[in-house]
C-alpha atoms as a PDB file:
ATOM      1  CA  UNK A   1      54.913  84.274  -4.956  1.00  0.00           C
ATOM      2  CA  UNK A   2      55.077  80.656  -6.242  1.00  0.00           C
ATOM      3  CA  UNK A   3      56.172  78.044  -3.624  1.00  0.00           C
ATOM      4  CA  UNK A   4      58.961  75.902  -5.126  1.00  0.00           C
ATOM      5  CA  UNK A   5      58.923  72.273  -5.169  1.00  0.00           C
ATOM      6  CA  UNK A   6      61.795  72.080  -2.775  1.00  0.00           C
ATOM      7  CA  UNK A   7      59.764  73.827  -0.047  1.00  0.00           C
ATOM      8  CA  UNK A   8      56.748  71.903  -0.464  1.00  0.00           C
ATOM      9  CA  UNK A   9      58.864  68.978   0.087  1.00  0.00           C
ATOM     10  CA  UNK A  10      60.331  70.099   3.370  1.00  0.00           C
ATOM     11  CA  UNK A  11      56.689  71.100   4.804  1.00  0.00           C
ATOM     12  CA  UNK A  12      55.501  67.940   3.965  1.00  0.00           C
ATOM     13  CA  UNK A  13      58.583  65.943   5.533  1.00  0.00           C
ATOM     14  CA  UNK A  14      57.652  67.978   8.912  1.00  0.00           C
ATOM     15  CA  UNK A  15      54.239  66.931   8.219  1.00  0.00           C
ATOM     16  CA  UNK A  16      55.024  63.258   8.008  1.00  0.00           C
ATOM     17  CA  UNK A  17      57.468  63.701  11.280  1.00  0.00           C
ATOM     18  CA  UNK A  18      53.949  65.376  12.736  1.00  0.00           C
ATOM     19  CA  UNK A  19      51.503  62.562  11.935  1.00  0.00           C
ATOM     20  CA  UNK A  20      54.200  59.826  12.833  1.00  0.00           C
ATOM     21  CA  UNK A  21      54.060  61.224  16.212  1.00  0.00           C
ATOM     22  CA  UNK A  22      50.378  61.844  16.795  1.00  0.00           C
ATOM     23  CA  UNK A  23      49.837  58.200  15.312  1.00  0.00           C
ATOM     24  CA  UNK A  24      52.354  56.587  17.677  1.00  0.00           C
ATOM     25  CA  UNK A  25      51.343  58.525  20.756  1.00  0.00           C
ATOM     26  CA  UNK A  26      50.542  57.746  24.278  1.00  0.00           C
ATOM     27  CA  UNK A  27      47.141  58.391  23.856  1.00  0.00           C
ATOM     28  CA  UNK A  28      46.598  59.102  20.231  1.00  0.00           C
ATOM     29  CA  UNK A  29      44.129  57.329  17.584  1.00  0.00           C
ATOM     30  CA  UNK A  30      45.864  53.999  18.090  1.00  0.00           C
ATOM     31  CA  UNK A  31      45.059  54.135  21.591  1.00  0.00           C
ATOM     32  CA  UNK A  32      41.638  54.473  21.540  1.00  0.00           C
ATOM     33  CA  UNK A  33      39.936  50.836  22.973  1.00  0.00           C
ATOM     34  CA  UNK A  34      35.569  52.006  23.341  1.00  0.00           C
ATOM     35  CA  UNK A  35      33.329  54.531  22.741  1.00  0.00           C
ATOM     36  CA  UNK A  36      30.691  54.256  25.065  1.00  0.00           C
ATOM     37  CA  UNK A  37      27.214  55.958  24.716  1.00  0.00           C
ATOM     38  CA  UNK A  38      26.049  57.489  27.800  1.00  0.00           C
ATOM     39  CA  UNK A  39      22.489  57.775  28.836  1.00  0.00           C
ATOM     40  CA  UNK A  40      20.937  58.732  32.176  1.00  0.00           C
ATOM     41  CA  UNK A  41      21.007  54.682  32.841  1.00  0.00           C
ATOM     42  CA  UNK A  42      24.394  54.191  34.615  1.00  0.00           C
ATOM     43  CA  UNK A  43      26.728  52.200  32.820  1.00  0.00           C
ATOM     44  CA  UNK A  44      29.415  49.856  33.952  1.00  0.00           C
ATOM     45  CA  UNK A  45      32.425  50.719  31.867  1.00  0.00           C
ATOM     46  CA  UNK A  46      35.327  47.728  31.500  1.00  0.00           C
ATOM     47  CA  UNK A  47      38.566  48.780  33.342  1.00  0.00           C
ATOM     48  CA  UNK A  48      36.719  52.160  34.662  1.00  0.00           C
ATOM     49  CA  UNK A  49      35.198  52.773  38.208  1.00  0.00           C
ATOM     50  CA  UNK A  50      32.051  53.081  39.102  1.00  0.00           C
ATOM     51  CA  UNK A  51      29.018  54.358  37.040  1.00  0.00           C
ATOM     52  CA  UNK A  52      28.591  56.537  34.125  1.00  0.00           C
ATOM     53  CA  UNK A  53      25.988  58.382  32.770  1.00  0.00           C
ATOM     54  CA  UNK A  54      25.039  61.517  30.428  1.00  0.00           C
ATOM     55  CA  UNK A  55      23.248  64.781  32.352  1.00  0.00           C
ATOM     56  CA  UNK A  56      23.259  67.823  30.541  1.00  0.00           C
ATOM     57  CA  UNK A  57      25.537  67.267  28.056  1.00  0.00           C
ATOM     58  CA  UNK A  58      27.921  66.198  30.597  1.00  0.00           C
ATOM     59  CA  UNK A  59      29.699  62.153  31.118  1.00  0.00           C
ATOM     60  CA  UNK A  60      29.579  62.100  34.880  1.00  0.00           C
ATOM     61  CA  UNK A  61      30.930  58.675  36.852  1.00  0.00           C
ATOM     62  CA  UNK A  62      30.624  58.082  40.205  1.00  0.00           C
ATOM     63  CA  UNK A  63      31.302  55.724  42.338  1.00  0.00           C
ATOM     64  CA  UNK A  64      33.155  54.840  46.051  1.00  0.00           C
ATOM     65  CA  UNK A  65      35.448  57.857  46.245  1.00  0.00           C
ATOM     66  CA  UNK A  66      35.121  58.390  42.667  1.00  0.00           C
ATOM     67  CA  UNK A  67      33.637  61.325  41.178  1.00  0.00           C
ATOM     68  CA  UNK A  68      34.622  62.381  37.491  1.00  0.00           C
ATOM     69  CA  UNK A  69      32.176  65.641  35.434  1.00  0.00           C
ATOM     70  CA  UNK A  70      33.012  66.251  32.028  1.00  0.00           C
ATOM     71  CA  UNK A  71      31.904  67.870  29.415  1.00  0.00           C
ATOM     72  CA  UNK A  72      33.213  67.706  25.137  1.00  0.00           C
ATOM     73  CA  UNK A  73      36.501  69.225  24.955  1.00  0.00           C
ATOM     74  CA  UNK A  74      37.819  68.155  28.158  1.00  0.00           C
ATOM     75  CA  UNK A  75      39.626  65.197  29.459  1.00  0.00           C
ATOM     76  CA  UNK A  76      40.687  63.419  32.535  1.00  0.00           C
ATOM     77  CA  UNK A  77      43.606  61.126  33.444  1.00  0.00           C
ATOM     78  CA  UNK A  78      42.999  58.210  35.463  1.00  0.00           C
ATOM     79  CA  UNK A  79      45.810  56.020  36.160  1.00  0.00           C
ATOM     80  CA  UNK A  80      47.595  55.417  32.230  1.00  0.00           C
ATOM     81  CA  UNK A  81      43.955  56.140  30.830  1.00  0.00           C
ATOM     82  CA  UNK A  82      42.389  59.367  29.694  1.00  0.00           C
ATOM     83  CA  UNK A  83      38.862  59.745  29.372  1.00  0.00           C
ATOM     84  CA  UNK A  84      37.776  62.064  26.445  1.00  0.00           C
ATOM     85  CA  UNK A  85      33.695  63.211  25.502  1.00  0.00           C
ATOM     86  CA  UNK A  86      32.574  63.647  22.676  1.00  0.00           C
ATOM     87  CA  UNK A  87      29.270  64.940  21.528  1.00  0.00           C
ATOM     88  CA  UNK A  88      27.331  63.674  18.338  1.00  0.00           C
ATOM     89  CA  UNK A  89      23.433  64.853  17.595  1.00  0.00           C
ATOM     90  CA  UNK A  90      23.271  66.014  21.141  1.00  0.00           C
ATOM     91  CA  UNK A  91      24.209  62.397  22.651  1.00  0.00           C
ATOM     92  CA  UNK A  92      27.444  62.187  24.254  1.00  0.00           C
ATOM     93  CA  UNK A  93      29.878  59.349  24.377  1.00  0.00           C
ATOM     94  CA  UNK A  94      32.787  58.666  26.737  1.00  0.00           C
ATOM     95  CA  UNK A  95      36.162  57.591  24.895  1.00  0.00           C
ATOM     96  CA  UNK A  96      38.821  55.765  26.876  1.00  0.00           C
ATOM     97  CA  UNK A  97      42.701  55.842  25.688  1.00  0.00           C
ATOM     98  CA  UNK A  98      44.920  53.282  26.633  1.00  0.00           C
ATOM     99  CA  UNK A  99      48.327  53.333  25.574  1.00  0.00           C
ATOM    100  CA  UNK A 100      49.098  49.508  26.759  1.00  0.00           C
ATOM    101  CA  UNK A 101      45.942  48.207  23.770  1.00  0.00           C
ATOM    102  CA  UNK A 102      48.237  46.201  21.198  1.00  0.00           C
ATOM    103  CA  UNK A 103      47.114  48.811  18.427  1.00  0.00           C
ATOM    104  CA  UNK A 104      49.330  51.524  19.890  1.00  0.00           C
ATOM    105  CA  UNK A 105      52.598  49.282  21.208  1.00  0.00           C
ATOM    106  CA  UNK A 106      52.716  47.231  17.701  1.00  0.00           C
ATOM    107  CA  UNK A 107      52.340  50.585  15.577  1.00  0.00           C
ATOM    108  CA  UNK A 108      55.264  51.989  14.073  1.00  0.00           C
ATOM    109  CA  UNK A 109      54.096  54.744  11.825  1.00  0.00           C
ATOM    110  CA  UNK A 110      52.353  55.686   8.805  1.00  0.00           C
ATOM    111  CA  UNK A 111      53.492  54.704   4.811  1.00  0.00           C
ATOM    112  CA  UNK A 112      53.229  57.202   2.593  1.00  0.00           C
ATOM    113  CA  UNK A 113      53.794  57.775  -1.502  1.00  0.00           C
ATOM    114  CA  UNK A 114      56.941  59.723  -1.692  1.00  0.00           C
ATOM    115  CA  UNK A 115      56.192  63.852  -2.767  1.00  0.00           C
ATOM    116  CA  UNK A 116      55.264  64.738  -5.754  1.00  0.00           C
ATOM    117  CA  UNK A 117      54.682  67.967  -7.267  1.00  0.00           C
ATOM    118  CA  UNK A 118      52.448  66.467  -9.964  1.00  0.00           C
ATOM    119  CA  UNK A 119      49.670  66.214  -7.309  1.00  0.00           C
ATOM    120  CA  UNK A 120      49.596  69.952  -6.077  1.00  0.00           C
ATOM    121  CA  UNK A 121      46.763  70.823  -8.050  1.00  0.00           C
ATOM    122  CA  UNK A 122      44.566  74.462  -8.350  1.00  0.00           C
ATOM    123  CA  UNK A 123      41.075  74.480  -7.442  1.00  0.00           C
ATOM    124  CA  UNK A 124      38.253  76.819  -6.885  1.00  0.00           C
ATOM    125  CA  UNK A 125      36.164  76.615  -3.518  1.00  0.00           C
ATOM    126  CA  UNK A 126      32.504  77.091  -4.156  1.00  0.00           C
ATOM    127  CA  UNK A 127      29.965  77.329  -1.486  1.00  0.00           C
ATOM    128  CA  UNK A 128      26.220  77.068  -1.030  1.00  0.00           C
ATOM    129  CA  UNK A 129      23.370  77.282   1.060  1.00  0.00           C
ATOM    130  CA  UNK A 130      23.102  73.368   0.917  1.00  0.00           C
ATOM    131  CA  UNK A 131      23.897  70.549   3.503  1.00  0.00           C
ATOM    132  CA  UNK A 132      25.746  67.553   2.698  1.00  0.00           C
ATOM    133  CA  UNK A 133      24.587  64.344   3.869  1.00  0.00           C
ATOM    134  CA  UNK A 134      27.573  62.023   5.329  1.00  0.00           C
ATOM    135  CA  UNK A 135      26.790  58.696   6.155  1.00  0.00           C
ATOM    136  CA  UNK A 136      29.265  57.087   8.945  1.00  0.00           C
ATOM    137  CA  UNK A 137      30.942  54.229   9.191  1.00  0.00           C
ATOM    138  CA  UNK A 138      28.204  53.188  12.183  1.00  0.00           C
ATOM    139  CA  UNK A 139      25.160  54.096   9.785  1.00  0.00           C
ATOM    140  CA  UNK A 140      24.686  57.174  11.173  1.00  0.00           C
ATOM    141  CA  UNK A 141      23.971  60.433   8.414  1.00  0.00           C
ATOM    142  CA  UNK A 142      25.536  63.743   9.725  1.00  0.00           C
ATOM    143  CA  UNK A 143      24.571  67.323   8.352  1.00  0.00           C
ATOM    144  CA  UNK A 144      27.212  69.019   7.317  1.00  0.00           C
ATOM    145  CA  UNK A 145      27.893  72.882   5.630  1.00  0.00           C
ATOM    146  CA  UNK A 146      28.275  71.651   1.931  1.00  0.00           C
ATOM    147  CA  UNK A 147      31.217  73.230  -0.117  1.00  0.00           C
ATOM    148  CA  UNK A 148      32.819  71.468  -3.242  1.00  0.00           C
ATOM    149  CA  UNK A 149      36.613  72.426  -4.857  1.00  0.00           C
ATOM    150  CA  UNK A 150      36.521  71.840  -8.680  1.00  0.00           C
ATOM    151  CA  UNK A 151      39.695  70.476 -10.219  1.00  0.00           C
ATOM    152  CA  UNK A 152      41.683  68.983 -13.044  1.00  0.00           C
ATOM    153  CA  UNK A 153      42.782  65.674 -12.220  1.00  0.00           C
ATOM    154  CA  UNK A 154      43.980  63.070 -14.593  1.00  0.00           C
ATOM    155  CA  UNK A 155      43.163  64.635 -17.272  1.00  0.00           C
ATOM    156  CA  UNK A 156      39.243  65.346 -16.369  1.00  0.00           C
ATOM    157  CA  UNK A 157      37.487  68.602 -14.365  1.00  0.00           C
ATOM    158  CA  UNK A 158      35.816  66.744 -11.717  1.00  0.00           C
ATOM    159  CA  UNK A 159      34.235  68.578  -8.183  1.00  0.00           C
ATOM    160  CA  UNK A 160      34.586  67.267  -4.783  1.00  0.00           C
ATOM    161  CA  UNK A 161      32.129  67.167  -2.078  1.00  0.00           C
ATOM    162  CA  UNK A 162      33.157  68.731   1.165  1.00  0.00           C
ATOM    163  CA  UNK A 163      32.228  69.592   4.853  1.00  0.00           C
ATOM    164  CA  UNK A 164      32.725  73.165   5.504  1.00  0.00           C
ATOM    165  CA  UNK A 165      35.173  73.892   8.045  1.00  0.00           C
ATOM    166  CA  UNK A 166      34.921  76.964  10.488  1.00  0.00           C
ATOM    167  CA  UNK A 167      37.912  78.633   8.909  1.00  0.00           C
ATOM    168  CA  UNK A 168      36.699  78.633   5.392  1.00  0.00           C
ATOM    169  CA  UNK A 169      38.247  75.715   4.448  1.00  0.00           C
ATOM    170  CA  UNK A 170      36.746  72.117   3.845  1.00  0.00           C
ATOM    171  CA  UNK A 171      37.568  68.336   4.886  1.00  0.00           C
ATOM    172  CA  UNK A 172      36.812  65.571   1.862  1.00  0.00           C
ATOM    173  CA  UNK A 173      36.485  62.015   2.234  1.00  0.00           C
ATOM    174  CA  UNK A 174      37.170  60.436  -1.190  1.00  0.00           C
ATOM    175  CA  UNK A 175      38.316  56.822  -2.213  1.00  0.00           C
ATOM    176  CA  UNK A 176      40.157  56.549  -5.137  1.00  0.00           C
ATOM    177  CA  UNK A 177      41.517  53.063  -7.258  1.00  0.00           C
ATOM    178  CA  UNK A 178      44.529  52.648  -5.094  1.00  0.00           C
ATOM    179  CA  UNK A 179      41.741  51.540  -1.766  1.00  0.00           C
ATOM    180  CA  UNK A 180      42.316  47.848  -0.955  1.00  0.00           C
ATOM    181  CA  UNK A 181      45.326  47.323  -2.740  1.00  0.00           C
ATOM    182  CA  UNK A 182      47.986  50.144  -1.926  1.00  0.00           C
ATOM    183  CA  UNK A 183      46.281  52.086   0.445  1.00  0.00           C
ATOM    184  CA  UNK A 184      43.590  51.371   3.032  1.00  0.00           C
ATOM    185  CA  UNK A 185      39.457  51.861   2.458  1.00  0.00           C
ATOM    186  CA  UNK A 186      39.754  55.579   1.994  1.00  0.00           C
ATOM    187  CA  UNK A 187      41.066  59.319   3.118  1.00  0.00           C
ATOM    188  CA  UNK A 188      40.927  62.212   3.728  1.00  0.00           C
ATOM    189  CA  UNK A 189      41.965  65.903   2.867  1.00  0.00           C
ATOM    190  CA  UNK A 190      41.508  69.510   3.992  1.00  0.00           C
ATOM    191  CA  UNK A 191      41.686  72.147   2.150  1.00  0.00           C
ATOM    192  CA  UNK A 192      42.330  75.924   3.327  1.00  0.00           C
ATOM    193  CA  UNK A 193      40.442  78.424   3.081  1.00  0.00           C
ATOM    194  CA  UNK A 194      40.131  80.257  -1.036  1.00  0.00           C
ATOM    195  CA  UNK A 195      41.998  83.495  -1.854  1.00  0.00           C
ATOM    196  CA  UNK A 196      39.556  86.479  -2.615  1.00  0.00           C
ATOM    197  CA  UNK A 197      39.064  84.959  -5.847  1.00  0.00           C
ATOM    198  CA  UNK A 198      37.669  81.928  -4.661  1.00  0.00           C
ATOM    199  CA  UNK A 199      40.935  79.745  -5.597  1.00  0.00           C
ATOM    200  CA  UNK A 200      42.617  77.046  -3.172  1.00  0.00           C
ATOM    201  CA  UNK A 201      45.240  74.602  -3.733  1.00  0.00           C
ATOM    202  CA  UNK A 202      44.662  71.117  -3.226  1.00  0.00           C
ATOM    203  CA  UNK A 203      47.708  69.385  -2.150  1.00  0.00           C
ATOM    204  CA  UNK A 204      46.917  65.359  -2.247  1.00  0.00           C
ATOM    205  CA  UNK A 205      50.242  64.648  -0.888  1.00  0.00           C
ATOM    206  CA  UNK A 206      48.981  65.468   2.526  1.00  0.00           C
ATOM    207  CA  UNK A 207      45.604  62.834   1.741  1.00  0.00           C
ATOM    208  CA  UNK A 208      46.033  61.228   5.372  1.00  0.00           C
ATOM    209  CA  UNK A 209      44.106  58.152   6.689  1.00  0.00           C
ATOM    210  CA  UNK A 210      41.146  58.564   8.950  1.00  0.00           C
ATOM    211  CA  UNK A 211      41.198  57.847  13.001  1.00  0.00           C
ATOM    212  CA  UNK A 212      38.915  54.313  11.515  1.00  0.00           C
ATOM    213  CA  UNK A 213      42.432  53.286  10.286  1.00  0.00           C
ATOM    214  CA  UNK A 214      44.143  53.361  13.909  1.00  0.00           C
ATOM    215  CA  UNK A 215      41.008  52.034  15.900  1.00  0.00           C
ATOM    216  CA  UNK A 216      37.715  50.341  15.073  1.00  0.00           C
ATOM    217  CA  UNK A 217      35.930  52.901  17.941  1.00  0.00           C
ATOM    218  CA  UNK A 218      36.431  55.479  15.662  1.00  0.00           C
ATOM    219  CA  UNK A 219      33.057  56.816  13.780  1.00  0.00           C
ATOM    220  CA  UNK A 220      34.484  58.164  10.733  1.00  0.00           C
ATOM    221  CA  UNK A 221      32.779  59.191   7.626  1.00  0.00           C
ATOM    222  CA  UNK A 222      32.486  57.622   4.398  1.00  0.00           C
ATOM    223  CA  UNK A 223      33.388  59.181   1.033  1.00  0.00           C
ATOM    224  CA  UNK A 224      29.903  60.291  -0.690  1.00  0.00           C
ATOM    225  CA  UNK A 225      29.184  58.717  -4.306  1.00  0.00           C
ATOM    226  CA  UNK A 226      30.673  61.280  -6.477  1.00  0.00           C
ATOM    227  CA  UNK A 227      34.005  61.707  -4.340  1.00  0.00           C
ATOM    228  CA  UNK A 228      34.794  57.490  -5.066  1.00  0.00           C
ATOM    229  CA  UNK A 229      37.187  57.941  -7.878  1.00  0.00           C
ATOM    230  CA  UNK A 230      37.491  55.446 -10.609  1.00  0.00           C
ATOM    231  CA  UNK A 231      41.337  56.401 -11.176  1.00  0.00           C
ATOM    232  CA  UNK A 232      44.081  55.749  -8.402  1.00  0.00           C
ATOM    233  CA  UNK A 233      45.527  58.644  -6.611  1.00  0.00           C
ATOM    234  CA  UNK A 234      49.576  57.561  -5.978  1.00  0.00           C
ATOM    235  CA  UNK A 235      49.751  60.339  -3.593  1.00  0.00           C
ATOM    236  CA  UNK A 236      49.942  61.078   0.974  1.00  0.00           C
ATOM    237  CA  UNK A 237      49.326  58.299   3.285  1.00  0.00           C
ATOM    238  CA  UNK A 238      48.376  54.405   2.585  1.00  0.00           C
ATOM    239  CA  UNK A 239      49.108  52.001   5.335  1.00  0.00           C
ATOM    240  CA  UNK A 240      49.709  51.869   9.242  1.00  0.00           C
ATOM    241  CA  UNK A 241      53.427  50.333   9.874  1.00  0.00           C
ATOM    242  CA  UNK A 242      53.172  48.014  12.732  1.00  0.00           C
ATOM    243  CA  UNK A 243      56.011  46.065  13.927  1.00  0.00           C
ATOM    244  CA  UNK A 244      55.828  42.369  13.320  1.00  0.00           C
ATOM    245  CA  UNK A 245      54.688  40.143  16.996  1.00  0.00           C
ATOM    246  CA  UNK A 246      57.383  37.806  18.059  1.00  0.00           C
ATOM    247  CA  UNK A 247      56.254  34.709  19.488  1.00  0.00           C
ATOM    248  CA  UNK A 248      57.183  34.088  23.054  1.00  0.00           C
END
């Protein structure tokens, strides 16, 4: 059953109204104001009590009455912050969300290209034994399961790199000719997992912007050499809309 334009269009609207509200959030990307890496030296975090430190894969503070054990995949409130782990190479960070940081009050939402069909484009998934190297935006390289989708796009059958996703799927970072002047340094894009014929569809109008866009504490990946398109792709998200500062 073919999925007609005008439903494509709806899903993506609701997908717009979803990533509008996870942008503009409390604590979502916007909010984020430090990753810290934790070691078993205690560490004086700004705006946090006491000490923190990494044990076991845990972020542990402590201090006068304070006493906070997490581990990735959990979080904690303290007053209008929450305090997120996260685990990279077997070193664990704390991140700290503050919905007051001038990132999240001044942000509005998220520009997009308006839908087009044009851009919903038949691939085949194809998987191997290989890791893909990502380097990230802090010079760290992560290993990743390697998968690639080949396509037709403007006119040329191209194949881009992918991490593997648990589901079947794959995430790409690519840049394209539209970075720097209508949309920001570069995206990304998931794909879902292939039918049992190895095909996928590969819908750029849902190429969203990485958490780097919304805060500088992000570690996002970059796009590997052959996913850094010479031709612009006028499709999915391009800029953050913030709301202009009035002077007091």
């Amino acid at each position: 059953m073919t999925t007609s334009s005008e439903t494509r269009r709806a899903d993506w609207l609701r997908w717009r109204d979803e990533r509008d509200a996870l942008a503009t959030a409390d604590h979502g990307p916007a909010a984020l104001t430090g990753t810290h890496w934790l070691s078993e030296q205690p560490l004086h975090i700004d705006g946090l009590p006491g000490t923190w430190v990494e044990s076991d894969g845990h972020a542990i503070g402590t201090g006068p009455g304070f006493q906070v054990d997490l581990t990735p995949g959990e979080e904690h409130r303290l007053r209008d912050l929450l305090l997120r782990p996260i685990i990279r190479a077997g070193q664990v960070a704390l991140r700290v969300f503050d919905p007051q940081t001038p990132g999240r009050t001044g942000l509005r939402g998220i520009d997009t290209f308006d839908f087009d069909p044009a851009w919903v484009v038949p691939g085949t998934l194809e998987t191997t034994s290989d890791t893909l190297q990502l380097e990230h935006i802090d010079g760290f390289v992560s290993e990743n399961a390697r998968a690639a989708v080949r396509l037709s796009l403007n006119g040329r059958d191209i194949a881009l790199e992918g991490a593997g996703t648990p589901a079947g799927g794959l995430q790409i970072v690519f840049a394209d000719a539209t970075n720097g002047v209508e949309t920001q340094r570069f995206r990304f894009l998931d794909v879902a997992a292939p039918d049992a014929h190895g095909q996928v569809e590969v819908d750029f109008n849902h190429a969203y912007l990485p958490p780097c866009t919304f805060s500088d504490h992000f570690l996002c990946p970059l796009p590997p050499p052959g996913n850094r398109l010479e031709f612009p792709i006028r499709a999915g998200e391009t800029r953050l809309r913030r709301i202009a500062e009035v002077a007091r």
